[in-house]
Protein backbone atom coordinates (compact mmCIF):
# COMPACT_ATOMS: atom_id res chain seq x y z
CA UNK A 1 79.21 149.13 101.39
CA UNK A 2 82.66 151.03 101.95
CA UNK A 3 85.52 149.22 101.90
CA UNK A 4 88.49 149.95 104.22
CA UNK A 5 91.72 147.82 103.46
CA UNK A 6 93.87 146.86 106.05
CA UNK A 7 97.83 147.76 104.96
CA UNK A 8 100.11 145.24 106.13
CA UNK A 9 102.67 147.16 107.35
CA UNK A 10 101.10 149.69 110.00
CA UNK A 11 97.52 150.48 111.56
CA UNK A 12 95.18 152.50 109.53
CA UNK A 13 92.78 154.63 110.81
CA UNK A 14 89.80 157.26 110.05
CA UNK A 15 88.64 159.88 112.79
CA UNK A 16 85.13 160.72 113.25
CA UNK A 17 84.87 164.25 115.51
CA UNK A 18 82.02 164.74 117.48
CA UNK A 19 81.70 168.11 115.89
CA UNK A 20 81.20 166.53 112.63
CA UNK A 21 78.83 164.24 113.25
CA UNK A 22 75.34 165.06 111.27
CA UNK A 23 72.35 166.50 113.82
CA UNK A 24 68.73 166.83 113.57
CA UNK A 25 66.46 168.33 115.91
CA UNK A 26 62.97 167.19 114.92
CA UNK A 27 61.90 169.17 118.41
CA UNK A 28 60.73 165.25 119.95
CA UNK A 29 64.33 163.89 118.99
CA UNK A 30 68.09 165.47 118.76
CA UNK A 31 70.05 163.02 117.63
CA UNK A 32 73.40 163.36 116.14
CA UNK A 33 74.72 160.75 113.41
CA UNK A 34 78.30 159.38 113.02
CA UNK A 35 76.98 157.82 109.80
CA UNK A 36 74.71 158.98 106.86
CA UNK A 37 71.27 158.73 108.10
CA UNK A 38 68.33 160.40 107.11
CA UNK A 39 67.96 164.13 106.29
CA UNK A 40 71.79 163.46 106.62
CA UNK A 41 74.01 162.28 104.24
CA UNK A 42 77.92 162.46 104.02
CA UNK A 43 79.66 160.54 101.03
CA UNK A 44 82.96 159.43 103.51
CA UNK A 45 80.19 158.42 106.29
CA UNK A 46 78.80 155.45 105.46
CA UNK A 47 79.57 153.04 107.14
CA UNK A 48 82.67 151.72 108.62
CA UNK A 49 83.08 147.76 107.66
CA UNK A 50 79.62 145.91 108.79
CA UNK A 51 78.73 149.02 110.96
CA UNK A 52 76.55 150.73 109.22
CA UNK A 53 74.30 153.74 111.59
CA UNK A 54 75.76 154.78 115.29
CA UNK A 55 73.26 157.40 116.20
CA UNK A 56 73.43 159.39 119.26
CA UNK A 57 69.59 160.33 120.36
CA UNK A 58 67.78 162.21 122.80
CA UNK A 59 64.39 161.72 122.61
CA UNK A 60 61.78 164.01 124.81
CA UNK A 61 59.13 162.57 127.24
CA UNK A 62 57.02 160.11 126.38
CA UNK A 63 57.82 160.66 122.91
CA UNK A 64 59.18 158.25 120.02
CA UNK A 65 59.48 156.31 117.47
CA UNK A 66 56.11 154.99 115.82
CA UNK A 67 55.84 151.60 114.24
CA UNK A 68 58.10 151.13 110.98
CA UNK A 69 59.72 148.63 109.31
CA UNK A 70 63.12 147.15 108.96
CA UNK A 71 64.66 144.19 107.08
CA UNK A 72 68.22 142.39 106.97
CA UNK A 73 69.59 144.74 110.03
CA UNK A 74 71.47 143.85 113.38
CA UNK A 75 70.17 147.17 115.63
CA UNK A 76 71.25 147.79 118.88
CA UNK A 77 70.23 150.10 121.62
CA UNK A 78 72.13 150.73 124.38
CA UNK A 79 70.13 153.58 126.67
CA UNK A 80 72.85 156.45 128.37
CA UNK A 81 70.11 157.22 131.00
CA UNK A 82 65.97 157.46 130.95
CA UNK A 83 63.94 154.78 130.07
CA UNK A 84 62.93 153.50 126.30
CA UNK A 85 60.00 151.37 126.02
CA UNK A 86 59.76 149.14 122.57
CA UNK A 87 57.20 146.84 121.75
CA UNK A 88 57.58 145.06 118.07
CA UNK A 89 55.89 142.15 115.68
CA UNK A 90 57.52 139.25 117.57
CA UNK A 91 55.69 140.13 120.25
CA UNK A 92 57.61 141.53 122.99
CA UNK A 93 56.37 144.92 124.48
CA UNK A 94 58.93 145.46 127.20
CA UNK A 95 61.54 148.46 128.74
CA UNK A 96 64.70 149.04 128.19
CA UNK A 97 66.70 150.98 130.83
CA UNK A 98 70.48 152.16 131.73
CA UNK A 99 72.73 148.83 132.33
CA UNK A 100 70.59 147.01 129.26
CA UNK A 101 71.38 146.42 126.43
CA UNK A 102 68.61 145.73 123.55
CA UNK A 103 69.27 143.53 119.99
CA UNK A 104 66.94 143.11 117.21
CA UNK A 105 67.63 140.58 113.99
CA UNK A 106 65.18 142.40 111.83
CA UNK A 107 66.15 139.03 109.22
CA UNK A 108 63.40 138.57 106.77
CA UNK A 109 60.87 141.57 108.20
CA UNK A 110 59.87 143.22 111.67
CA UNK A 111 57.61 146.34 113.04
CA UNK A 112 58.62 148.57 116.08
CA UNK A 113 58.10 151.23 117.84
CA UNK A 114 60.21 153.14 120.26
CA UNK A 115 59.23 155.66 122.76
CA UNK A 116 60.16 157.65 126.09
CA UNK A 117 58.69 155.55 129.01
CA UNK A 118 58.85 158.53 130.97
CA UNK A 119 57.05 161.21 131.31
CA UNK A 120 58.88 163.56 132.88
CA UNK A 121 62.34 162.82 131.86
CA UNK A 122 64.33 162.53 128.68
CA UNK A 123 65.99 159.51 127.53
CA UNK A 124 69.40 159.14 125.72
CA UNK A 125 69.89 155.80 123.55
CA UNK A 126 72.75 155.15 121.21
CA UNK A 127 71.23 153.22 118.21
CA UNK A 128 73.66 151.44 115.76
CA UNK A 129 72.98 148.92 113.15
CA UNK A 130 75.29 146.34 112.17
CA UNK A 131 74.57 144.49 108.55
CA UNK A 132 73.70 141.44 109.28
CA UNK A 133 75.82 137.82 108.08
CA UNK A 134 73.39 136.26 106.64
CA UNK A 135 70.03 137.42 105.29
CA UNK A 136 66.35 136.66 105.70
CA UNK A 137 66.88 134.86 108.81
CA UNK A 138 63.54 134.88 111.33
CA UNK A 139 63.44 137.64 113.31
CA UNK A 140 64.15 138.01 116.87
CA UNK A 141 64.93 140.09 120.13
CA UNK A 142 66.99 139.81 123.04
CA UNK A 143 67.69 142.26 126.10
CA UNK A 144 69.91 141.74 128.84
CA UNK A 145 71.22 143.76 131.63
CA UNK A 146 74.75 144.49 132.36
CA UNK A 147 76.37 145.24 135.24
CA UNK A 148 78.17 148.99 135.49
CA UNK A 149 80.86 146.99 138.00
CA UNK A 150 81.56 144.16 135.28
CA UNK A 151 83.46 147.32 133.08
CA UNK A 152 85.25 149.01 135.61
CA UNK A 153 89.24 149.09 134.12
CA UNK A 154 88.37 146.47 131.93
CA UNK A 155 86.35 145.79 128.38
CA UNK A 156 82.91 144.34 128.98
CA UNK A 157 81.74 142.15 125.85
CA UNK A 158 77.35 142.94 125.54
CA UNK A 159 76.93 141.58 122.05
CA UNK A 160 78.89 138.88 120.54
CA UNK A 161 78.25 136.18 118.16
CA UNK A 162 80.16 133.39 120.54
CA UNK A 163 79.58 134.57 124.30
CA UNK A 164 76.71 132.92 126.09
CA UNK A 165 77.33 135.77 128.48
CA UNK A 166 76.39 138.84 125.68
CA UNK A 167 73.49 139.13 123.50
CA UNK A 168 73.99 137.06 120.47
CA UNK A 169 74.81 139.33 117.31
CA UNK A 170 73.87 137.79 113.61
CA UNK A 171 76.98 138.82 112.66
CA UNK A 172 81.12 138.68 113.92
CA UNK A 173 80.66 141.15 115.84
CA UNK A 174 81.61 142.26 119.57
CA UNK A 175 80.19 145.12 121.18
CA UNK A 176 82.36 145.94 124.78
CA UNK A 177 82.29 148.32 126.98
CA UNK A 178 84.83 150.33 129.98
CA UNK A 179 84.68 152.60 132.20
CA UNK A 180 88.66 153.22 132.78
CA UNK A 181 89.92 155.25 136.24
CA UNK A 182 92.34 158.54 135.36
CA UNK A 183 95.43 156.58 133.70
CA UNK A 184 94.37 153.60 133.52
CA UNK A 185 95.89 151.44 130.14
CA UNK A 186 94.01 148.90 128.58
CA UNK A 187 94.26 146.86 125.49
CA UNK A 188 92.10 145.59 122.77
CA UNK A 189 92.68 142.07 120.90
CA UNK A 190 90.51 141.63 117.81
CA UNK A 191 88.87 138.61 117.19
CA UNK A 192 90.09 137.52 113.68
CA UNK A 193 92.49 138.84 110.68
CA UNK A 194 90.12 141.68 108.73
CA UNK A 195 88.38 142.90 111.72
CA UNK A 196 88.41 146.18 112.51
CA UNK A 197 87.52 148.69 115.88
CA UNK A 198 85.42 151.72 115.93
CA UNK A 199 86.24 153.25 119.12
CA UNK A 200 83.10 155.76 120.73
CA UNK A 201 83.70 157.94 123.39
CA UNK A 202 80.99 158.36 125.67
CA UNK A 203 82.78 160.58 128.10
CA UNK A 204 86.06 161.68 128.98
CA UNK A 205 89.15 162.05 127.62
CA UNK A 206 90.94 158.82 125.80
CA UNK A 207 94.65 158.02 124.15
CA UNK A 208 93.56 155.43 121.47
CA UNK A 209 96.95 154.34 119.53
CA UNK A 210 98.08 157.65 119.09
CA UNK A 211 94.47 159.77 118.70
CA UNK A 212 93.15 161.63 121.56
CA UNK A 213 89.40 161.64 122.01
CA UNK A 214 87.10 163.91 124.02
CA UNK A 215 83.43 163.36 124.71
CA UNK A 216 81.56 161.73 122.06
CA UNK A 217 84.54 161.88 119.12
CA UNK A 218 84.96 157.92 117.37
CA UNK A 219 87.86 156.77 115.91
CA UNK A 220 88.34 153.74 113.98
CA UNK A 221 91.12 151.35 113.46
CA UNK A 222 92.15 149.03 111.19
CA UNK A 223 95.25 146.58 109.85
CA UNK A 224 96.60 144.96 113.34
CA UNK A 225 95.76 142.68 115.80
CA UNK A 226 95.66 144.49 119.45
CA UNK A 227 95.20 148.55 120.10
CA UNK A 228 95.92 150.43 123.33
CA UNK A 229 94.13 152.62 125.33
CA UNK A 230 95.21 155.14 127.63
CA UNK A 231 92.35 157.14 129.96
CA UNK A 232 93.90 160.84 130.25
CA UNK A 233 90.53 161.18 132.98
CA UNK A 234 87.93 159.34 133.90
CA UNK A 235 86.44 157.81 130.36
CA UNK A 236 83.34 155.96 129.32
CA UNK A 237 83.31 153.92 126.03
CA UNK A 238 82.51 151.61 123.56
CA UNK A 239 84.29 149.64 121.28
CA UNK A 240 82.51 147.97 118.17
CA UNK A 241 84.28 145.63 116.20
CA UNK A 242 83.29 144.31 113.09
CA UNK A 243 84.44 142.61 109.60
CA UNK A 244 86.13 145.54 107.72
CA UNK A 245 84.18 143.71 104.03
């Protein structure tokens, strides 16, 4: 795994354009890749502390994913719109939809599949995997839903290690997200020394420090305690923060 040192005496950072992401269009998915993935592979891109995959998919109706295998990963899916069904070897066979958001401890072995519920429309999921704390640990799944109103000009924690509120992560990790009004500043504490942000534009156009992001570009940030955020328009994002080793 990469490791980013924090320097002591100012913020660090490392810019991920949206035009430089990695795409594949397999015809049933387009998905785009902030980190090596795949057909993809990019030796600066891979990973950024603990996170280790953010993909960006679009998968066609009532298409998917058939059932493979993971091990010793945190994965997350957090749908943009349409409707993902998943069913896996725990047992649950249930659908995930916009406002939701979906963890799996893959821990010492797990099958799923993924598909388009619908069959008519196309869903959008981000997928990101997170390494996990500690290993081999049983597997599990958890889905809640979110409300859009509990974001509005302010961060939204969905995953977290500590908050009964989120979906509990297997790792010290927080997963929030805003939706901030045109000029609208907000700040962003971490959680301990050594953590950094990765900062994921969904839409808009966001100040982050001093980086400007536009729809879909990720930035992240490392070496300090609290970061700033200024919406230049109406902006959607998310905010991952992990251990930086």
């Amino acid at each position: 795994m990469e490791t980013l040192k924090p320097n002591s005496n100012s913020v660090e950072k490392k810019l991920h354009p949206a035009s430089e992401r990695g795409h594949v269009n397999f015809g049933w998915l387009d998905s785009h890749h902030s980190f090596s993935f795949g057909h993809w592979y990019h030796p600066e891109k891979t990973n950024f502390g603990a996170l280790r995959v953010l993909n960006d998919d679009i998968v066609e109706p009532s298409m998917g994913f058939g059932t493979h295998p993971h091990q010793n990963m945190e994965i997350v899916s957090i749908p943009l719109f349409g409707e993902l069904a998943h069913k896996d070897s725990t047992g649950t066979n249930g659908i995930i939809r916009t406002g939701d958001v979906q963890i799996m401890s893959a821990g010492s072995g797990i099958l799923h599949s993924e598909f388009n519920h619908s069959k008519e429309k196309k869903v959008n999921f981000l997928q990101i995997w997170i390494l996990p704390k500690v290993a081999g640990i049983e597997p599990r799944y958890a889905q809640k839903t979110f409300s859009e109103a509990g974001r509005v000009n302010r961060f939204q924690t969905v995953v977290s290690p500590i908050d009964e509120e989120a979906v509990w992560i297997n790792q010290d990790a927080y997963f929030s997200l805003a939706t901030l009004d045109p000029g609208k500043d907000l700040s962003y504490s971490v959680h301990a020394p050594g953590q950094g942000i990765f900062t994921f534009l969904i839409s808009g156009k966001l100040k982050v420090e001093d980086t400007i992001l536009e729809r879909r570009d990720a930035v992240g940030h490392w070496g300090k305690e609290e970061y700033k955020f200024h919406a230049e328009v109406k902006s959607e994002l998310l905010v991952i923060e992990v251990p930086m080793k």
